[in-house]
Structures are given as C-alpha cells and as structure tokens.
PDB file of N, CA and C in Angstrom:
ATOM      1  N   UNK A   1     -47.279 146.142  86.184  1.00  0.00           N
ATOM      2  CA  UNK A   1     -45.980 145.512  86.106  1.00  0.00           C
ATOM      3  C   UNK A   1     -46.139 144.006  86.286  1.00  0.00           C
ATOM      4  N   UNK A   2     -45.537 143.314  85.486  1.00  0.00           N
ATOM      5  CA  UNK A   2     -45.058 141.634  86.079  1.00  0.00           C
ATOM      6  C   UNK A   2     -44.934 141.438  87.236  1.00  0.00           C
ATOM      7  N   UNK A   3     -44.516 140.463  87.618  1.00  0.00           N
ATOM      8  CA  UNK A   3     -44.987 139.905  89.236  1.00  0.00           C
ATOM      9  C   UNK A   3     -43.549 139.646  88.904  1.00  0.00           C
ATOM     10  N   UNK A   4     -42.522 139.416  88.441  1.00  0.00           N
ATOM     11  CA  UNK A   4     -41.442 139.252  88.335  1.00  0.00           C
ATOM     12  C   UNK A   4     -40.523 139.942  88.423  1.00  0.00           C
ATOM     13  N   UNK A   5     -40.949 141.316  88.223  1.00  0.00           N
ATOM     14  CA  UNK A   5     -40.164 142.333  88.486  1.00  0.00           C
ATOM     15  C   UNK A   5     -40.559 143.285  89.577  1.00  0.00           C
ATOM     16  N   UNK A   6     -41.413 142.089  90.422  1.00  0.00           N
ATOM     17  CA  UNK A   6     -41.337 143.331  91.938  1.00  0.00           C
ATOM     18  C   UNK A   6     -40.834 142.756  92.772  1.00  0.00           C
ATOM     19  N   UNK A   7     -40.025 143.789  93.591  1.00  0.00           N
ATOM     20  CA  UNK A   7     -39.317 143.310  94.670  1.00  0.00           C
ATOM     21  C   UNK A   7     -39.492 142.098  95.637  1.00  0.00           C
ATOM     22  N   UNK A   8     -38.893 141.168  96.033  1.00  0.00           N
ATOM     23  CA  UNK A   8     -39.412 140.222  97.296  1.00  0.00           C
ATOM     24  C   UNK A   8     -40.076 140.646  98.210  1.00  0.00           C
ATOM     25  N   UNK A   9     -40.833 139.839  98.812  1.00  0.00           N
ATOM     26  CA  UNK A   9     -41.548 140.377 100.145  1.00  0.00           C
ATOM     27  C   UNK A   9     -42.375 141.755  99.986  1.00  0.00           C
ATOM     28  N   UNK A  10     -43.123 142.396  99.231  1.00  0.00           N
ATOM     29  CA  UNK A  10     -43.966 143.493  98.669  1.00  0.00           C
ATOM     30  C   UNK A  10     -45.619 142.516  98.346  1.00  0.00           C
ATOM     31  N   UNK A  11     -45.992 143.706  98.993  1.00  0.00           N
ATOM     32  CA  UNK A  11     -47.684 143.333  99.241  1.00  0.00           C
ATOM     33  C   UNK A  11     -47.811 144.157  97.643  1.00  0.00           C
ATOM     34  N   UNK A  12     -48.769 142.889  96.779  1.00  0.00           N
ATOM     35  CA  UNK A  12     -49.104 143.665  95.564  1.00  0.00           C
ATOM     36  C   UNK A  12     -50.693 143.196  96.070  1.00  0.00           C
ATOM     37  N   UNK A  13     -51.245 143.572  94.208  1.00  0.00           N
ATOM     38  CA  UNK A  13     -52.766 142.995  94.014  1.00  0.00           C
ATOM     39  C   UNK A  13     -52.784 142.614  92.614  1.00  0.00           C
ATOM     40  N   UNK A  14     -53.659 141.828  92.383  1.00  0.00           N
ATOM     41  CA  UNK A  14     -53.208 141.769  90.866  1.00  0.00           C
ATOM     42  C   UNK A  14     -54.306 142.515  90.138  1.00  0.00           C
ATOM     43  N   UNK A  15     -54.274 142.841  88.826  1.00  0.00           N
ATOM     44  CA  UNK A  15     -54.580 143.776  88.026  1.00  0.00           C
ATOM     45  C   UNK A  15     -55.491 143.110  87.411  1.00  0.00           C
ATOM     46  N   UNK A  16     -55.325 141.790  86.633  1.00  0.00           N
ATOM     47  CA  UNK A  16     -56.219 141.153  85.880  1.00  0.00           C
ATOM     48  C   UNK A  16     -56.456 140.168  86.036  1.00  0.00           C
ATOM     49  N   UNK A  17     -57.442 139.754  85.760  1.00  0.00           N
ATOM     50  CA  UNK A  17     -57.627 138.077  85.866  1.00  0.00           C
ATOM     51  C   UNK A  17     -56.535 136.731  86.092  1.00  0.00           C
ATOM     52  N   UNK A  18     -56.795 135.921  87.300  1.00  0.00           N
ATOM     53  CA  UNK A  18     -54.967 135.199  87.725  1.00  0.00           C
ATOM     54  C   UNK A  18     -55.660 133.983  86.708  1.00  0.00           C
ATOM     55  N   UNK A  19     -54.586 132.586  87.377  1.00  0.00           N
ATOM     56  CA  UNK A  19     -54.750 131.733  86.910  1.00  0.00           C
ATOM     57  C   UNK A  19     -54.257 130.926  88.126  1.00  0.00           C
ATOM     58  N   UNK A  20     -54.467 129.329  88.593  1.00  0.00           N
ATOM     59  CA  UNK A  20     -54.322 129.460  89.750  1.00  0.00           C
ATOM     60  C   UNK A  20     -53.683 127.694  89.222  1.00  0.00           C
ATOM     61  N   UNK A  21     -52.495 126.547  89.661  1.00  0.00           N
ATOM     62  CA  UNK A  21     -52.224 125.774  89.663  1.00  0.00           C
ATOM     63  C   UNK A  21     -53.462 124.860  89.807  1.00  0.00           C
ATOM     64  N   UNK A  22     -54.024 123.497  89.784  1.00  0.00           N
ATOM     65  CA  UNK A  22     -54.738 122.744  90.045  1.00  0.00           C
ATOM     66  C   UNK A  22     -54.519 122.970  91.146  1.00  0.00           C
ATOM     67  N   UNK A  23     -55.693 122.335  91.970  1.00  0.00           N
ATOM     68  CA  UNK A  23     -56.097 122.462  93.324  1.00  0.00           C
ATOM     69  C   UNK A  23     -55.724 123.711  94.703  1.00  0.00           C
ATOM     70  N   UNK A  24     -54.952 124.321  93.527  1.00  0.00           N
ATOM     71  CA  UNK A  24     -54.873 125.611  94.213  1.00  0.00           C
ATOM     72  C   UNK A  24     -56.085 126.756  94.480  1.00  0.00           C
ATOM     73  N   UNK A  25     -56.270 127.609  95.232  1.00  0.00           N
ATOM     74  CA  UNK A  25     -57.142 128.444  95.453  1.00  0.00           C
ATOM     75  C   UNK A  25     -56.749 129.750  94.439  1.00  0.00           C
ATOM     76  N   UNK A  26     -58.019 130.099  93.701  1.00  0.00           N
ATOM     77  CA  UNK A  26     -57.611 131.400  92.219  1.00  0.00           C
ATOM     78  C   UNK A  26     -57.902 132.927  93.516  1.00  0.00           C
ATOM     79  N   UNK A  27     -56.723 133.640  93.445  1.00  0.00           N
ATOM     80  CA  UNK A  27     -56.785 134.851  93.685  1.00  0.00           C
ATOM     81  C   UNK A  27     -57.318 136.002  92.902  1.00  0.00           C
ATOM     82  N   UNK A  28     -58.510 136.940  93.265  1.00  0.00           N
ATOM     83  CA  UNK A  28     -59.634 137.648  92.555  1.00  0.00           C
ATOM     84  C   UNK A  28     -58.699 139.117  92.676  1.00  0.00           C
ATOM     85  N   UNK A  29     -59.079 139.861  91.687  1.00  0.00           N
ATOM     86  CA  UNK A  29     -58.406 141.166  91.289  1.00  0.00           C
ATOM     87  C   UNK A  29     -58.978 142.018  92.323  1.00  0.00           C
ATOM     88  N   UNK A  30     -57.581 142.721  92.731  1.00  0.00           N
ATOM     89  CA  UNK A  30     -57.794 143.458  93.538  1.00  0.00           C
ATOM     90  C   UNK A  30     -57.294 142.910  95.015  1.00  0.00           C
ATOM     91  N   UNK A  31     -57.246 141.598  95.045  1.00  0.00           N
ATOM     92  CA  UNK A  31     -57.212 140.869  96.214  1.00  0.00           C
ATOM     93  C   UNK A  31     -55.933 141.227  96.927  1.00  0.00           C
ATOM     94  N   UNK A  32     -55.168 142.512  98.211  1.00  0.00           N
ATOM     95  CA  UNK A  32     -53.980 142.346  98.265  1.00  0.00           C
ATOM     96  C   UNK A  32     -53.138 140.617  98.683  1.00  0.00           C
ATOM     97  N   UNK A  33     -52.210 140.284  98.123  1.00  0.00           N
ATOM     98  CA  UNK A  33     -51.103 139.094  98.460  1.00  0.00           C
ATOM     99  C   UNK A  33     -49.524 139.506  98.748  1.00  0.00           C
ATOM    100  N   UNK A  34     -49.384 138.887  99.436  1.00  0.00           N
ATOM    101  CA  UNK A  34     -47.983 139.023  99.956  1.00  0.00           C
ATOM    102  C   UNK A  34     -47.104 138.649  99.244  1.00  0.00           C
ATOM    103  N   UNK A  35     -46.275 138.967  98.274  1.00  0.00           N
ATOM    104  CA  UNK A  35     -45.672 138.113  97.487  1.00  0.00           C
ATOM    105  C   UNK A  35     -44.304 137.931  97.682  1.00  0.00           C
ATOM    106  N   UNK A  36     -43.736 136.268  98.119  1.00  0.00           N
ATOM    107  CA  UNK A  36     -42.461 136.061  98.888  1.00  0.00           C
ATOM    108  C   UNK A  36     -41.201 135.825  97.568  1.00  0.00           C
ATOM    109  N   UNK A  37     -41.613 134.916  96.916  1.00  0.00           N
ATOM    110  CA  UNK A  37     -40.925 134.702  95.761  1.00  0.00           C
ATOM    111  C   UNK A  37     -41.491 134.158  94.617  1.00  0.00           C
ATOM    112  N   UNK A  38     -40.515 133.888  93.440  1.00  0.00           N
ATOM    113  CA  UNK A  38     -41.165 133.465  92.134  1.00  0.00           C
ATOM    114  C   UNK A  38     -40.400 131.886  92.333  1.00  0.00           C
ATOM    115  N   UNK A  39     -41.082 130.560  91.804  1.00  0.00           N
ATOM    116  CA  UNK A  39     -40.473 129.638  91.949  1.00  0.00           C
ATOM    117  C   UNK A  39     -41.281 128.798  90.507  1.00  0.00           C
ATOM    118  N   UNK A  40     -40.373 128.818  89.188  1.00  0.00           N
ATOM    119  CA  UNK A  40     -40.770 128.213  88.359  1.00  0.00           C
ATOM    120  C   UNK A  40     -41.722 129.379  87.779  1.00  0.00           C
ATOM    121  N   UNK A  41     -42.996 128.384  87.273  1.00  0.00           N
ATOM    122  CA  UNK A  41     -43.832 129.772  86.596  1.00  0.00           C
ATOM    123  C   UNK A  41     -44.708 130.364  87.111  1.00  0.00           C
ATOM    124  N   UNK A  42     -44.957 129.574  88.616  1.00  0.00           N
ATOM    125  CA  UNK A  42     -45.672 130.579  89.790  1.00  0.00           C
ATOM    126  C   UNK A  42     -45.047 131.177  90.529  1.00  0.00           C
ATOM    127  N   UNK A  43     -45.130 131.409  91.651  1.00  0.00           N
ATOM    128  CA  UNK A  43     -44.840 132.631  92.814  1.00  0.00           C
ATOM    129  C   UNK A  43     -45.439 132.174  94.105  1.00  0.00           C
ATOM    130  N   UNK A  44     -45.089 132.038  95.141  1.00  0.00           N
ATOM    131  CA  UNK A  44     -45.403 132.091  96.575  1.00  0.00           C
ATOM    132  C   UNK A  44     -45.463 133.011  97.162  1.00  0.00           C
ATOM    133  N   UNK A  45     -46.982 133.144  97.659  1.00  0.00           N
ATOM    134  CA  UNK A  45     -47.379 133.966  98.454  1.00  0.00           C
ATOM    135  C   UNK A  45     -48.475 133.845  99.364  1.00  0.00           C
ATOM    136  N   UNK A  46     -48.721 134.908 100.025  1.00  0.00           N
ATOM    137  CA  UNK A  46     -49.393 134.565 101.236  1.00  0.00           C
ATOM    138  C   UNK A  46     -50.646 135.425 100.747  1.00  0.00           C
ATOM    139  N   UNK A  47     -52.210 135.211 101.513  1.00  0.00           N
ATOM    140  CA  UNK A  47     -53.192 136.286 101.386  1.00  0.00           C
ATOM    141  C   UNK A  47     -53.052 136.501 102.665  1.00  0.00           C
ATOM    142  N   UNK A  48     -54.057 137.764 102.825  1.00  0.00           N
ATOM    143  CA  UNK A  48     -53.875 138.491 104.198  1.00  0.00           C
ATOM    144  C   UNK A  48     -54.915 137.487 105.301  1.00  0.00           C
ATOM    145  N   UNK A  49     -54.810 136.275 105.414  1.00  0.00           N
ATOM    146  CA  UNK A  49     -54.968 135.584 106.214  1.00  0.00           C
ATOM    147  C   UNK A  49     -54.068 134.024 106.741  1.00  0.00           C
ATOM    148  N   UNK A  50     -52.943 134.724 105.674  1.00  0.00           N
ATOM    149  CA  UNK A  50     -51.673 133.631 106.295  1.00  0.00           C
ATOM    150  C   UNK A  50     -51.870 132.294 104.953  1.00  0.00           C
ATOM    151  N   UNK A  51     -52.953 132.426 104.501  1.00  0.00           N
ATOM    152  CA  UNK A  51     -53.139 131.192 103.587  1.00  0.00           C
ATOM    153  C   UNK A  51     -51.823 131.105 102.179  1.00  0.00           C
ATOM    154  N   UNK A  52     -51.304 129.999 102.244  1.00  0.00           N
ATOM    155  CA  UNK A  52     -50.349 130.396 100.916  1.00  0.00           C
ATOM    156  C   UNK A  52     -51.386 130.260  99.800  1.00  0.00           C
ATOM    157  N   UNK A  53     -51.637 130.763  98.805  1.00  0.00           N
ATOM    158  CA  UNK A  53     -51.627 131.257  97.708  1.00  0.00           C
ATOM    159  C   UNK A  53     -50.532 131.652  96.731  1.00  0.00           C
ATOM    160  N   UNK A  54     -51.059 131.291  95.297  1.00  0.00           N
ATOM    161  CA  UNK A  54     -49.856 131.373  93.942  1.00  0.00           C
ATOM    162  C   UNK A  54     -50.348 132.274  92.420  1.00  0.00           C
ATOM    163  N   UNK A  55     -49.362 133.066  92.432  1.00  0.00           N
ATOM    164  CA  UNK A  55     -49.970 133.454  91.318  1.00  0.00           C
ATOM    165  C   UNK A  55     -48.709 133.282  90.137  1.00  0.00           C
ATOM    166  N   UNK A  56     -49.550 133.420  88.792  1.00  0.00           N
ATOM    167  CA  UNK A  56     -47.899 133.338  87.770  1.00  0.00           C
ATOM    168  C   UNK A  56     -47.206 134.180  88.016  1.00  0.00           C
ATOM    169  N   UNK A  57     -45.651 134.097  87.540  1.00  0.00           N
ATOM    170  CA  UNK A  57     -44.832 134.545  87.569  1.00  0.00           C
ATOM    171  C   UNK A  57     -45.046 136.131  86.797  1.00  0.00           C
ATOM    172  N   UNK A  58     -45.892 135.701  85.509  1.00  0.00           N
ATOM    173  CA  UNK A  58     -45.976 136.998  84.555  1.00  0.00           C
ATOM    174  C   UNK A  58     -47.276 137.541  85.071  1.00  0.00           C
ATOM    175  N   UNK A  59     -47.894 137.640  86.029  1.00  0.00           N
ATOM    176  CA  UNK A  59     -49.116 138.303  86.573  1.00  0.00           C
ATOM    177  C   UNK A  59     -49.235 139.665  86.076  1.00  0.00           C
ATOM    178  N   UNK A  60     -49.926 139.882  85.832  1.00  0.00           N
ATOM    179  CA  UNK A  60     -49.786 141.689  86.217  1.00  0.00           C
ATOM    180  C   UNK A  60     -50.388 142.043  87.364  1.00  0.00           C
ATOM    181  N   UNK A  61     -49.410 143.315  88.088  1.00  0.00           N
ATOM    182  CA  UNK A  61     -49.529 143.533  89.571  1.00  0.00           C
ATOM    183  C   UNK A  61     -49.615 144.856  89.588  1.00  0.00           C
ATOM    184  N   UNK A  62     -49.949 145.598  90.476  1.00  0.00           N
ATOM    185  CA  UNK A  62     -49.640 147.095  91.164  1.00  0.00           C
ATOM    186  C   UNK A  62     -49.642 146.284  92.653  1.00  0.00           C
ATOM    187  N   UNK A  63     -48.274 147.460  93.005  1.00  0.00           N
ATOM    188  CA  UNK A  63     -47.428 147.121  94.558  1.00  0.00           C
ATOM    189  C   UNK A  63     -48.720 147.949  95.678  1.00  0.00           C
ATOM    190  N   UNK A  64     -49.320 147.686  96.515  1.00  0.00           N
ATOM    191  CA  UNK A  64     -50.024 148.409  97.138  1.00  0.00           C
ATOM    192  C   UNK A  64     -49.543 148.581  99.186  1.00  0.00           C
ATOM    193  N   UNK A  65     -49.985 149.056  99.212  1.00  0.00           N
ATOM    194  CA  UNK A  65     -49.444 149.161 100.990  1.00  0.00           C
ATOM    195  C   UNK A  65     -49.480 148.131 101.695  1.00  0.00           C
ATOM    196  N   UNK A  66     -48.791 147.692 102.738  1.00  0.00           N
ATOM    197  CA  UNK A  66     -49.176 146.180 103.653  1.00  0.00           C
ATOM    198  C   UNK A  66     -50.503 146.441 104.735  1.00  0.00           C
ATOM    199  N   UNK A  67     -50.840 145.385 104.172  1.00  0.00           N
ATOM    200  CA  UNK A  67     -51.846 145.281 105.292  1.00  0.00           C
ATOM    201  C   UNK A  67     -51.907 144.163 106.685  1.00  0.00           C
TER     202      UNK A  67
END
C-alpha cells in the first residue's frame, strides 16, 4: 500500500527501495518507521531510535506491529 493511505501514527516498513530528501538519512527495506504524517511529498517519521526520518508520500509500505 502507499504510505498515504495508512493511517497516522502506524508503525510500517517499506517494501521497496525509498528515496530520501538531500541530507536526509535513506531508510533500508524492511526497516520498521513510525509514520506520524504526510507533509508535501514526504512524510514524517520516526525510526525505532527516536531519529526523525522521511519517506515519500507514495512509498510502498506494509503496516507491521510497534516496536
């Protein structure tokens, strides 16, 4: 599924290869993220060490359990 059409605040992972803003840190498949909201054509979110991290808006995701 899109990263756009999952609920707020849902721990996903992404499915395929991200893409990551300049100087942003690229999130690796599989990686769970916290995902808070979509803002523009990325998304804010957290990795499971509090770090914000971004992925696109059109990501592809599966929702996985919180960790």
């Amino acid at each position: 599924m899109k990263l756009y059409e999952v609920p707020r605040k849902t721990w996903v992972i992404p499915t395929e290869d991200t893409t990551a803003p300049a100087g942003a840190r690229k999130v690796s498949v599989g990686e769970p993220v916290f995902f808070h909201h979509c803002d523009g054509m990325y998304s804010y979110c957290k990795d499971v060490h509090g770090e914000v991290v971004h992925l696109l808006a059109w990501q592809e995701v599966s929702i996985t359990e919180p960790c």
